[in-house]
C-alpha atoms as a PDB file:
ATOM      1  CA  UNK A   1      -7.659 -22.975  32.437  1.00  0.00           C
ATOM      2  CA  UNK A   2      -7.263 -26.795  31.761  1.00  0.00           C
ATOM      3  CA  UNK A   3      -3.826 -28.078  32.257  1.00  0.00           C
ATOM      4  CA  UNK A   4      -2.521 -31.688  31.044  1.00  0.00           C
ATOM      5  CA  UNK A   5       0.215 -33.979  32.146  1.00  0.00           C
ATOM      6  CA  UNK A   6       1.520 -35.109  28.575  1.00  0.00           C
ATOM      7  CA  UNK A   7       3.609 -37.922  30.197  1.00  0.00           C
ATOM      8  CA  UNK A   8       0.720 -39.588  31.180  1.00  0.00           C
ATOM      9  CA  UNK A   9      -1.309 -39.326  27.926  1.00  0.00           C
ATOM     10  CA  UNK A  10       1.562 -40.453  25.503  1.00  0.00           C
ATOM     11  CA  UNK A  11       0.191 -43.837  24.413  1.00  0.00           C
ATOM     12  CA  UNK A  12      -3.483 -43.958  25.238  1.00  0.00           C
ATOM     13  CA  UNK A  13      -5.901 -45.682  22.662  1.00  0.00           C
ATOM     14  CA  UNK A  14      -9.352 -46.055  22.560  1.00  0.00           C
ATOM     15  CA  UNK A  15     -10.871 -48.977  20.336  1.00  0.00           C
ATOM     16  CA  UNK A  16     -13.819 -46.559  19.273  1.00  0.00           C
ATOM     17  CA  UNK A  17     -12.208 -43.954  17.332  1.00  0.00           C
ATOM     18  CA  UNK A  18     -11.543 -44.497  13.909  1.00  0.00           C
ATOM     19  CA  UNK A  19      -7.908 -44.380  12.692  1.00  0.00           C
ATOM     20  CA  UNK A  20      -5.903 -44.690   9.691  1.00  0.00           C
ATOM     21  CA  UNK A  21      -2.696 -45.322   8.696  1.00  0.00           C
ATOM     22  CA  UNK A  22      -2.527 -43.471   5.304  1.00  0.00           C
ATOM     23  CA  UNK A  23       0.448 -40.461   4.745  1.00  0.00           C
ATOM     24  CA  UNK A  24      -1.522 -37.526   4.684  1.00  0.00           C
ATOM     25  CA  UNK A  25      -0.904 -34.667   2.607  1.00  0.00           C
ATOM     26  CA  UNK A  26       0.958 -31.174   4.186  1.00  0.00           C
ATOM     27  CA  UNK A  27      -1.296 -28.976   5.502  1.00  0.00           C
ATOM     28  CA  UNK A  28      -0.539 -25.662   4.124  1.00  0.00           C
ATOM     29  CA  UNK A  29      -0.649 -23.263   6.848  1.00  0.00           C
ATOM     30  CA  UNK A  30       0.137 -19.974   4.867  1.00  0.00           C
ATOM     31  CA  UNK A  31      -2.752 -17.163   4.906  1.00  0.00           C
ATOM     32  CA  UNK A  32      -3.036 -13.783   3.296  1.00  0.00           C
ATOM     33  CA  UNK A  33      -4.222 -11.804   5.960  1.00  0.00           C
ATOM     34  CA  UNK A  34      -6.602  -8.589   5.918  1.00  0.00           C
ATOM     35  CA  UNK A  35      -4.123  -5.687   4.191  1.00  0.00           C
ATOM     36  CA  UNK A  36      -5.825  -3.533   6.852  1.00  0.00           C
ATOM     37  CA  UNK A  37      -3.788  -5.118   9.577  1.00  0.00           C
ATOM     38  CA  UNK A  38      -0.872  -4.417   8.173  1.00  0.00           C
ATOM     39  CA  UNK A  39       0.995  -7.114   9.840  1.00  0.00           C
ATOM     40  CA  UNK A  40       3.571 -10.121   8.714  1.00  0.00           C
ATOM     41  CA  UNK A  41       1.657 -13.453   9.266  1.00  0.00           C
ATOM     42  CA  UNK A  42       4.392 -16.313   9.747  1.00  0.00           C
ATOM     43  CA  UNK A  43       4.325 -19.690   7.914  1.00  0.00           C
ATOM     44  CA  UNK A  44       4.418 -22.570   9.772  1.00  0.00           C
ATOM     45  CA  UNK A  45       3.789 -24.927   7.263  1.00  0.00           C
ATOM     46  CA  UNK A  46       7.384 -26.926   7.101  1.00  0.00           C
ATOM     47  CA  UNK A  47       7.770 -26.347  11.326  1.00  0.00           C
ATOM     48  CA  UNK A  48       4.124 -28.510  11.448  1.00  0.00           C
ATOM     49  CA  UNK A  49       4.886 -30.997   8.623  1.00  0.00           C
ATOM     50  CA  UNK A  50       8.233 -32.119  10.443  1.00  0.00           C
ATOM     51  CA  UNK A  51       6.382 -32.602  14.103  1.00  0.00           C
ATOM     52  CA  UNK A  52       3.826 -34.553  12.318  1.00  0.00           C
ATOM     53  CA  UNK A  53       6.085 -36.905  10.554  1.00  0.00           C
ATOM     54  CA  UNK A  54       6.347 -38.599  14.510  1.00  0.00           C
ATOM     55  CA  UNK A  55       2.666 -38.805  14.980  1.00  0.00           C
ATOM     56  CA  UNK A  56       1.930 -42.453  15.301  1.00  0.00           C
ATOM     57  CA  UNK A  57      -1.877 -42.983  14.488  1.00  0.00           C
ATOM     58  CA  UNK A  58      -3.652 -44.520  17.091  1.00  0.00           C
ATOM     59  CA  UNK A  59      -2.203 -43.119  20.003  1.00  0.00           C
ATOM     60  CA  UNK A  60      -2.944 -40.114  22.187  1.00  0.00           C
ATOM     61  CA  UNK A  61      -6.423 -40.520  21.871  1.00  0.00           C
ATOM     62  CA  UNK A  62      -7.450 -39.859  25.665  1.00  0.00           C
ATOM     63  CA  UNK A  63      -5.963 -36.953  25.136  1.00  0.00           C
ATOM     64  CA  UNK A  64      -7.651 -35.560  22.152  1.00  0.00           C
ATOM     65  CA  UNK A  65     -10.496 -36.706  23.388  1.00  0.00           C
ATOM     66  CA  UNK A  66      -9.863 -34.369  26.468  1.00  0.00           C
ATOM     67  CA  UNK A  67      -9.265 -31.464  24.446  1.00  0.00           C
ATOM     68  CA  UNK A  68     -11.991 -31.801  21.875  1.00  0.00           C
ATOM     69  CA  UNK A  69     -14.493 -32.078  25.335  1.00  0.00           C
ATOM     70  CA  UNK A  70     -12.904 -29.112  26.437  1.00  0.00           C
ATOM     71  CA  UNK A  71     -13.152 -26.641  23.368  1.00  0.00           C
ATOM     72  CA  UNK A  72     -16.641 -28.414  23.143  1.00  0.00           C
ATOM     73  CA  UNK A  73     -17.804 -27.439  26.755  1.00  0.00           C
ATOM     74  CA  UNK A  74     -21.742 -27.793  27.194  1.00  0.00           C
ATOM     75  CA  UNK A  75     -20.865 -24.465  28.940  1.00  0.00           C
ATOM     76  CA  UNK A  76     -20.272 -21.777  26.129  1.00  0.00           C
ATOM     77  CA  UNK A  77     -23.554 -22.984  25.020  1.00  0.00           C
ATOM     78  CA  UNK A  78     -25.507 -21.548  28.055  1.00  0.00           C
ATOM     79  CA  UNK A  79     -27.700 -18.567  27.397  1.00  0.00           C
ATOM     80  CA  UNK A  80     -26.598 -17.016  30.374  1.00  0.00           C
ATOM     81  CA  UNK A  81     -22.516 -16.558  29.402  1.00  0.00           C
ATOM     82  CA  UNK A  82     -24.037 -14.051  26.046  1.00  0.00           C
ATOM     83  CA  UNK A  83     -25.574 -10.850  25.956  1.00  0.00           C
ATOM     84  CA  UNK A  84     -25.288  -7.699  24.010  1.00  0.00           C
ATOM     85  CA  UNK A  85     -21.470  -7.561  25.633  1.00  0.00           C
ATOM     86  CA  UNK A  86     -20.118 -10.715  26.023  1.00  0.00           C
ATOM     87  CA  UNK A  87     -19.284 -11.337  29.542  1.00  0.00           C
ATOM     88  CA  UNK A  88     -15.900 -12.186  30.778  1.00  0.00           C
ATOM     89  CA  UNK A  89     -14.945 -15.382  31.205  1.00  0.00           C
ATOM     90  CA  UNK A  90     -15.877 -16.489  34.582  1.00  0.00           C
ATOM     91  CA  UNK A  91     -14.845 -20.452  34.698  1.00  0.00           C
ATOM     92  CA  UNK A  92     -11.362 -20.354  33.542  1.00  0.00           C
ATOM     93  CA  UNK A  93     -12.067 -22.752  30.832  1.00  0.00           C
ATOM     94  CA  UNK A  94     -10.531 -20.185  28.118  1.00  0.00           C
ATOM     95  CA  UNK A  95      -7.108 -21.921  28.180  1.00  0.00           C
ATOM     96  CA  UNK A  96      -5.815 -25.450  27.605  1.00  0.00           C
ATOM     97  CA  UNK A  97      -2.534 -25.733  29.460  1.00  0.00           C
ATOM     98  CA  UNK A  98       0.056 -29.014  27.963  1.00  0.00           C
ATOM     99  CA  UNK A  99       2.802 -28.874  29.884  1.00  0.00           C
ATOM    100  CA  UNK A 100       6.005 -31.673  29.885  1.00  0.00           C
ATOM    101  CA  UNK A 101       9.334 -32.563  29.839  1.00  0.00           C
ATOM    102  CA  UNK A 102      11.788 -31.438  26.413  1.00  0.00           C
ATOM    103  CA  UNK A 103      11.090 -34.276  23.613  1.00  0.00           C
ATOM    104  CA  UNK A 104       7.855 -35.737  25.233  1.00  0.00           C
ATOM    105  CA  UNK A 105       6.009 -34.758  22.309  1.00  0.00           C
ATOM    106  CA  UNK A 106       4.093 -31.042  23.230  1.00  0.00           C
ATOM    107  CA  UNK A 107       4.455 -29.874  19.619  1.00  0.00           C
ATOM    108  CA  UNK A 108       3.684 -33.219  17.769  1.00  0.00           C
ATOM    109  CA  UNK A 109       0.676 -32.605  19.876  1.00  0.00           C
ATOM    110  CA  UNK A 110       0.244 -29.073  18.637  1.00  0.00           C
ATOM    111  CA  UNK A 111       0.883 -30.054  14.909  1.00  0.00           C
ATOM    112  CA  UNK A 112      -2.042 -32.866  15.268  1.00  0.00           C
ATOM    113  CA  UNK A 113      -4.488 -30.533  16.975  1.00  0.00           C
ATOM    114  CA  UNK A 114      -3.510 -27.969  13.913  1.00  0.00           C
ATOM    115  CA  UNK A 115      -4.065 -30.920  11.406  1.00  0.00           C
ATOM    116  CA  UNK A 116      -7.665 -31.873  12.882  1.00  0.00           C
ATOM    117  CA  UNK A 117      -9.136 -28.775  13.236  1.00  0.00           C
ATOM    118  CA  UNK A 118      -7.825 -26.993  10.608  1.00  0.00           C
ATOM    119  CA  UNK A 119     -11.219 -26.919   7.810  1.00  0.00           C
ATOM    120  CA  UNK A 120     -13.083 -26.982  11.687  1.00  0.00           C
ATOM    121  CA  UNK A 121     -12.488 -24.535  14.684  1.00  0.00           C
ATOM    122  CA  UNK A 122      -8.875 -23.388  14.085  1.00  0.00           C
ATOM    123  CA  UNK A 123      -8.508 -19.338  13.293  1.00  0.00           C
ATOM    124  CA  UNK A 124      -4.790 -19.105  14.438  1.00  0.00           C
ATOM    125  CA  UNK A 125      -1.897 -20.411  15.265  1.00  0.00           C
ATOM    126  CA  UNK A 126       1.951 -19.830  16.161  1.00  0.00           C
ATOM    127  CA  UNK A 127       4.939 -21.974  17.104  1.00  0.00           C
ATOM    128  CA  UNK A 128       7.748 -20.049  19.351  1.00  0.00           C
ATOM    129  CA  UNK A 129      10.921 -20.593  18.795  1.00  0.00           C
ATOM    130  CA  UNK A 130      14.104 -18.805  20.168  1.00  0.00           C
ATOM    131  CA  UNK A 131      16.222 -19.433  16.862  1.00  0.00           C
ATOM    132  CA  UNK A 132      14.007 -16.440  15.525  1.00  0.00           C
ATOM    133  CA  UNK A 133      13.679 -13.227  17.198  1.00  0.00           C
ATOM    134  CA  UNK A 134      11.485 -11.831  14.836  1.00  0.00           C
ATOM    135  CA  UNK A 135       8.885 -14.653  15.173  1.00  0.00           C
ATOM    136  CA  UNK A 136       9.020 -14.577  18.912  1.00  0.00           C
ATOM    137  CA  UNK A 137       8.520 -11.126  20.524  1.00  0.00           C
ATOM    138  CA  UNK A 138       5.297 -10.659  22.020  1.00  0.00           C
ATOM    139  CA  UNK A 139       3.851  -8.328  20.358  1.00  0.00           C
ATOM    140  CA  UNK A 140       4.695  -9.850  16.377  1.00  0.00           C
ATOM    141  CA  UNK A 141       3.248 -13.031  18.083  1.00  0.00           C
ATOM    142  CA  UNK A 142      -0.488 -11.076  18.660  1.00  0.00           C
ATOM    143  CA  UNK A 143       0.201  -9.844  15.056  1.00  0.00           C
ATOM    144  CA  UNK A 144       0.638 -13.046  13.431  1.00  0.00           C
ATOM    145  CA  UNK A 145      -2.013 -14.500  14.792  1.00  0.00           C
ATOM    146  CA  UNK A 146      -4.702 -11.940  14.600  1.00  0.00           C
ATOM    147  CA  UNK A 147      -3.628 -11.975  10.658  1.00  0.00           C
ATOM    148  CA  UNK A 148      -4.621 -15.674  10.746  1.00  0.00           C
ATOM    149  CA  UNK A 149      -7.767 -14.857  12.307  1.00  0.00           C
ATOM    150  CA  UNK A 150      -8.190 -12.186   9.634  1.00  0.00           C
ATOM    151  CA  UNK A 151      -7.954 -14.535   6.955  1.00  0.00           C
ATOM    152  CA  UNK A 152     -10.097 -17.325   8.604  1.00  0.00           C
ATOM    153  CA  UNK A 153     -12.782 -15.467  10.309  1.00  0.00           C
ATOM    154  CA  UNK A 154     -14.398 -13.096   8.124  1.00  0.00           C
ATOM    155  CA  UNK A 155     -16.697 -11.335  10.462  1.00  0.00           C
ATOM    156  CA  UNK A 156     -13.484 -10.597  11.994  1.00  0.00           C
ATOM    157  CA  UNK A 157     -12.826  -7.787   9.235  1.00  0.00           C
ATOM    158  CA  UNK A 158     -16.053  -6.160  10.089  1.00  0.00           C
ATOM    159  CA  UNK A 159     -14.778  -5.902  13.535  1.00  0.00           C
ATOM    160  CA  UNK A 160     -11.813  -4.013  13.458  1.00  0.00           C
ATOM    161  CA  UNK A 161     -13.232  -1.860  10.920  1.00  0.00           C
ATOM    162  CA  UNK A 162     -12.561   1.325  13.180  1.00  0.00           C
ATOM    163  CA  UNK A 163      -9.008   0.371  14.542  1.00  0.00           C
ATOM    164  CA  UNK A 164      -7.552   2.921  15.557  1.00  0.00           C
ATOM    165  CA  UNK A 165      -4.060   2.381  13.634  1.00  0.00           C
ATOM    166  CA  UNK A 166      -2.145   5.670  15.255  1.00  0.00           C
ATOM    167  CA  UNK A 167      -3.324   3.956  19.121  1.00  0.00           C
ATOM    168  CA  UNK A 168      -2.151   0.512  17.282  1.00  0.00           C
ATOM    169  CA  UNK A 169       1.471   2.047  16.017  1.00  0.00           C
ATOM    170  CA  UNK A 170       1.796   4.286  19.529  1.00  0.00           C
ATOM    171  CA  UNK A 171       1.220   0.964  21.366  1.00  0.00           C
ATOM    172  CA  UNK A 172       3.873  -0.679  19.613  1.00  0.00           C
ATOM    173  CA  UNK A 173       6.355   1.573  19.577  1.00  0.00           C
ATOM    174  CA  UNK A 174       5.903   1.489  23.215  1.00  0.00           C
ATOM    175  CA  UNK A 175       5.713  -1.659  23.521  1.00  0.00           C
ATOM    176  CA  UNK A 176       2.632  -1.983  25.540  1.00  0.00           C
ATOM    177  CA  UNK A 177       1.458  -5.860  24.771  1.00  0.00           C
ATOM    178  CA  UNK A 178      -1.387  -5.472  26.669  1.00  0.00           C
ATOM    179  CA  UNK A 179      -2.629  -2.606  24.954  1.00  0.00           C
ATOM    180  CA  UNK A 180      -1.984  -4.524  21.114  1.00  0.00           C
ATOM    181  CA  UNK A 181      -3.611  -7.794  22.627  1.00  0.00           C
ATOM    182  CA  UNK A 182      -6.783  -5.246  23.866  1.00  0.00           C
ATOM    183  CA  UNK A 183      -7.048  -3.707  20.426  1.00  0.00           C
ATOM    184  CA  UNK A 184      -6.407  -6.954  18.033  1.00  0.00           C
ATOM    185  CA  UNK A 185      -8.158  -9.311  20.321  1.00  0.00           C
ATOM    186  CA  UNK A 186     -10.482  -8.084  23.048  1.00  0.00           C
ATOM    187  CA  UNK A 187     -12.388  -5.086  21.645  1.00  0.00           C
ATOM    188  CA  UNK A 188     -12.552  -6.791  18.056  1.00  0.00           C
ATOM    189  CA  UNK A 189     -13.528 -10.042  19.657  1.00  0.00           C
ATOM    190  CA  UNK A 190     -16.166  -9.064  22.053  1.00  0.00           C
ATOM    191  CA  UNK A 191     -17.847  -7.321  19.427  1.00  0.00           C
ATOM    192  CA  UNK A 192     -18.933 -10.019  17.006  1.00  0.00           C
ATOM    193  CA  UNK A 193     -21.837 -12.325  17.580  1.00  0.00           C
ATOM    194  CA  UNK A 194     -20.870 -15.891  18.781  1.00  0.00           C
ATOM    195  CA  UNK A 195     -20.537 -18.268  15.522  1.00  0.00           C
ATOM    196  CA  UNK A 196     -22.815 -20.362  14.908  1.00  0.00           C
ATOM    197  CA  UNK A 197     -23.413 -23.447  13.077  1.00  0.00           C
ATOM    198  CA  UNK A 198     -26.868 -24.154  10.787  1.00  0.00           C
ATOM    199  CA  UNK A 199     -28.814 -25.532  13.572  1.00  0.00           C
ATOM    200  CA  UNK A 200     -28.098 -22.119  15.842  1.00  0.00           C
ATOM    201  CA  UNK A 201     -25.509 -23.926  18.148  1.00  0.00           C
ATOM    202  CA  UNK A 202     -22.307 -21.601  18.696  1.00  0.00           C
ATOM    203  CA  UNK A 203     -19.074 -23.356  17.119  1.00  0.00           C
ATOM    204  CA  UNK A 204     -15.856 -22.400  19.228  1.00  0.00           C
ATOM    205  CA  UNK A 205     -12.825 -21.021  17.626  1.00  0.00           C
ATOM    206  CA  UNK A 206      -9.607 -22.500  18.493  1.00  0.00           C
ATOM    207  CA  UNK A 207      -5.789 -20.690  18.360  1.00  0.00           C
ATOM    208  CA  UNK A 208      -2.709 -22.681  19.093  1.00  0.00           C
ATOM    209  CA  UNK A 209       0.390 -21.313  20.485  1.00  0.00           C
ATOM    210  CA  UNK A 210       3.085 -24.174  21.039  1.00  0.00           C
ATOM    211  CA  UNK A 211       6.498 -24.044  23.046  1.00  0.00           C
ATOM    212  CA  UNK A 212       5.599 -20.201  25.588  1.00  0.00           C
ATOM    213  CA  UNK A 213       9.318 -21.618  26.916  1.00  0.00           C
ATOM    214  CA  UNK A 214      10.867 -20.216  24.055  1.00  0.00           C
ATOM    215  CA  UNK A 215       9.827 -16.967  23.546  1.00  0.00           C
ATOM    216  CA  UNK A 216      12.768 -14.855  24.665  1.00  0.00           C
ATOM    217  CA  UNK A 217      13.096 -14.423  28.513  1.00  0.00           C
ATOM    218  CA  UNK A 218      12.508 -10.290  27.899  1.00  0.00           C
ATOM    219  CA  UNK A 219       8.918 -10.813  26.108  1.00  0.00           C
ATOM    220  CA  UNK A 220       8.240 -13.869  28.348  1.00  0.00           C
ATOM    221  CA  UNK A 221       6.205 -12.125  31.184  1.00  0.00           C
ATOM    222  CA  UNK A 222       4.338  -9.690  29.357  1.00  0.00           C
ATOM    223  CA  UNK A 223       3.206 -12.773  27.420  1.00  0.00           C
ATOM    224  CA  UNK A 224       2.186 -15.104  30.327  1.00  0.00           C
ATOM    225  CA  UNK A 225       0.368 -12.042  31.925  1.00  0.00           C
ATOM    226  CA  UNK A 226      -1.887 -11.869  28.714  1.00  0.00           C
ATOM    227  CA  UNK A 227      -2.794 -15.732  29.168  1.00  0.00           C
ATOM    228  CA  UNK A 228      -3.136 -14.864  32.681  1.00  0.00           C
ATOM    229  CA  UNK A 229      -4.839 -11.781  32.786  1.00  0.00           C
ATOM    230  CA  UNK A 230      -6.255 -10.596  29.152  1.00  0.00           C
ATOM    231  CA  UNK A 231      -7.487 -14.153  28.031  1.00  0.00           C
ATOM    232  CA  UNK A 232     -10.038 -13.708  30.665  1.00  0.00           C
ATOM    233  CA  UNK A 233     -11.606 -10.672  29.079  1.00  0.00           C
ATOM    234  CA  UNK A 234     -12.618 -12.829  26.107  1.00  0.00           C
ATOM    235  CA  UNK A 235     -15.740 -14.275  25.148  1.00  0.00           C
ATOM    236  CA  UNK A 236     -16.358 -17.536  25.771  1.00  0.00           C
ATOM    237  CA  UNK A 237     -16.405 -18.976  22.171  1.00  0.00           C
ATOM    238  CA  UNK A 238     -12.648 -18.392  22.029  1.00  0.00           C
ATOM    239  CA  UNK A 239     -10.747 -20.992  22.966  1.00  0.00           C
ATOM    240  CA  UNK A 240      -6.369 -21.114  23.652  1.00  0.00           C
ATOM    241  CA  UNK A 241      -3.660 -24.057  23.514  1.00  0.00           C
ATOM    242  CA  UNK A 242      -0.923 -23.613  24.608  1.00  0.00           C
ATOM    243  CA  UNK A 243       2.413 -25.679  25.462  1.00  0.00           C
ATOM    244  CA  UNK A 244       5.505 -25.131  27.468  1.00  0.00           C
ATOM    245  CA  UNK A 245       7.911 -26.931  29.621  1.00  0.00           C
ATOM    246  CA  UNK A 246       7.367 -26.437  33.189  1.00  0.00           C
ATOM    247  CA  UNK A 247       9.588 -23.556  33.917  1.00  0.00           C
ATOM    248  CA  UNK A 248       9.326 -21.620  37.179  1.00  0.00           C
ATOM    249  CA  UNK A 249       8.469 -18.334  35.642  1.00  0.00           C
ATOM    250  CA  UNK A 250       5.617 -20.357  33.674  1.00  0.00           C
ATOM    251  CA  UNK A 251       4.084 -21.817  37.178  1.00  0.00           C
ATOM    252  CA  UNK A 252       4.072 -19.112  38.656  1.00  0.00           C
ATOM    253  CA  UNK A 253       1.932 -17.047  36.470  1.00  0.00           C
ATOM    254  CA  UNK A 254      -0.252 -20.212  35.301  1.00  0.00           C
ATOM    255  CA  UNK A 255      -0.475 -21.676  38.060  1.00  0.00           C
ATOM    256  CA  UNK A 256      -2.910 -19.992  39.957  1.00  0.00           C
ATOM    257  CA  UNK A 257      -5.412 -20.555  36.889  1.00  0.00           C
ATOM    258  CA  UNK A 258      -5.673 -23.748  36.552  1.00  0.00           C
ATOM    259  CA  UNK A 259      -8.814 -25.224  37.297  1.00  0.00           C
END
């Protein structure tokens, strides 16, 4: 795991990188996701328009620059990380940790990320909030998402084409995160082959989840113990933001992953 102090990234520019001034359309962030699933995917199209109305261009770069190295890492193209199984991941590069003070800018940062990688490496993508219960347990968070994946990765389909929907509900109804993030991500995940683009190299896939501090204190923990624990089970051409103020609860689980 890669973690970032955003106060010391907030107004870096770098003279090399192309920028532009011009309004940019909004990014439409609906999907329709595999009926299969059966799950509600949320739109976040209005949440990410607002943030990005205080983007300024030409600053932040260093920091883009820092992500886009790290969901580029010369390391998921090694041989030796693929096989018939993917193998788990071993360097803790799977998740990109921005942490930072309330208004510092975490989910402008989110919104941008969503904006440049959206026709690129971006499958998913989900902004907590604690004004919505319904968006913000765990569980209907892994839903969401693995809807947007649905819709955006179609060898995806072909991979949860024997879910087991009775172990899916009977998970749910228990409540068992672990279990729905195992049977949406994990198995489904480690089954496909790595993307690729023409020229053979493997093209990461990116999900975004912005603001972990508001996802209702009672989902919370089961939450940070999937980035903790079940991230690491999968393969390395997966890659996770995520943002949150520095609470103590966060730490202490994240903590002891970052690299």
């Amino acid at each position: 795991m890669t973690n970032a102090e955003e106060k010391n990234i907030l107004t870096n520019k770098d003279s090399n990188i192309a920028i532009t001034s011009e309004e940019e359309p909004v990014l439409s962030l609906l999907v329709k996701p595999n009926p299969k699933l059966h799950v509600c995917v949320n739109d976040f199209t209005q949440r990410c328009a607002r943030s990005l109305k205080y983007f300024l261009p030409g600053t932040r770069i260093s920091f883009l620059k820092q992500v886009s190295d790290w969901l580029n890492s010369p390391e998921m193209q090694k041989e030796e990380n693929f096989g018939t199984e993917h193998k788990k991941q071993k360097n803790n590069r799977t998740v990109f940790w921005l942490s930072g003070d309330a208004g510092t800018g975490k989910t402008i940062m989110s919104s941008r990320l969503i904006q440049l990688e959206y026709n690129h490496s971006l499958i998913g993508w989900h902004f907590c909030s604690h004004t919505n219960i319904l968006q913000n347990s765990t569980v209907s968070i892994i839903e969401s998402v693995s809807g947007m994946i649905s819709a955006n990765l179609p060898e995806y389909d072909a991979a949860i084409s024997d879910l087991d929907q009775d172990e899916l509900k009977e998970a749910k109804e228990k409540n068992d995160s672990m279990k729905v993030f195992e049977l949406l991500f994990t198995k489904p995940l480690n089954k496909m082959a790595p993307p690729t683009d023409i020229n053979g190299k493997i093209c990461p896939k990116l999900i975004v989840v912005d603001a972990l501090d508001e996802i209702y204190e009672i989902y919370l923990e089961a939450f940070l113990r999937i980035i903790r624990d079940g991230c690491s089970e999968l393969p390395p051409w997966v890659k996770i933001f995520i943002t949150s103020r520095r609470y103590d609860i966060i730490k202490k689980y994240l903590f002891a992953k970052v690299s």
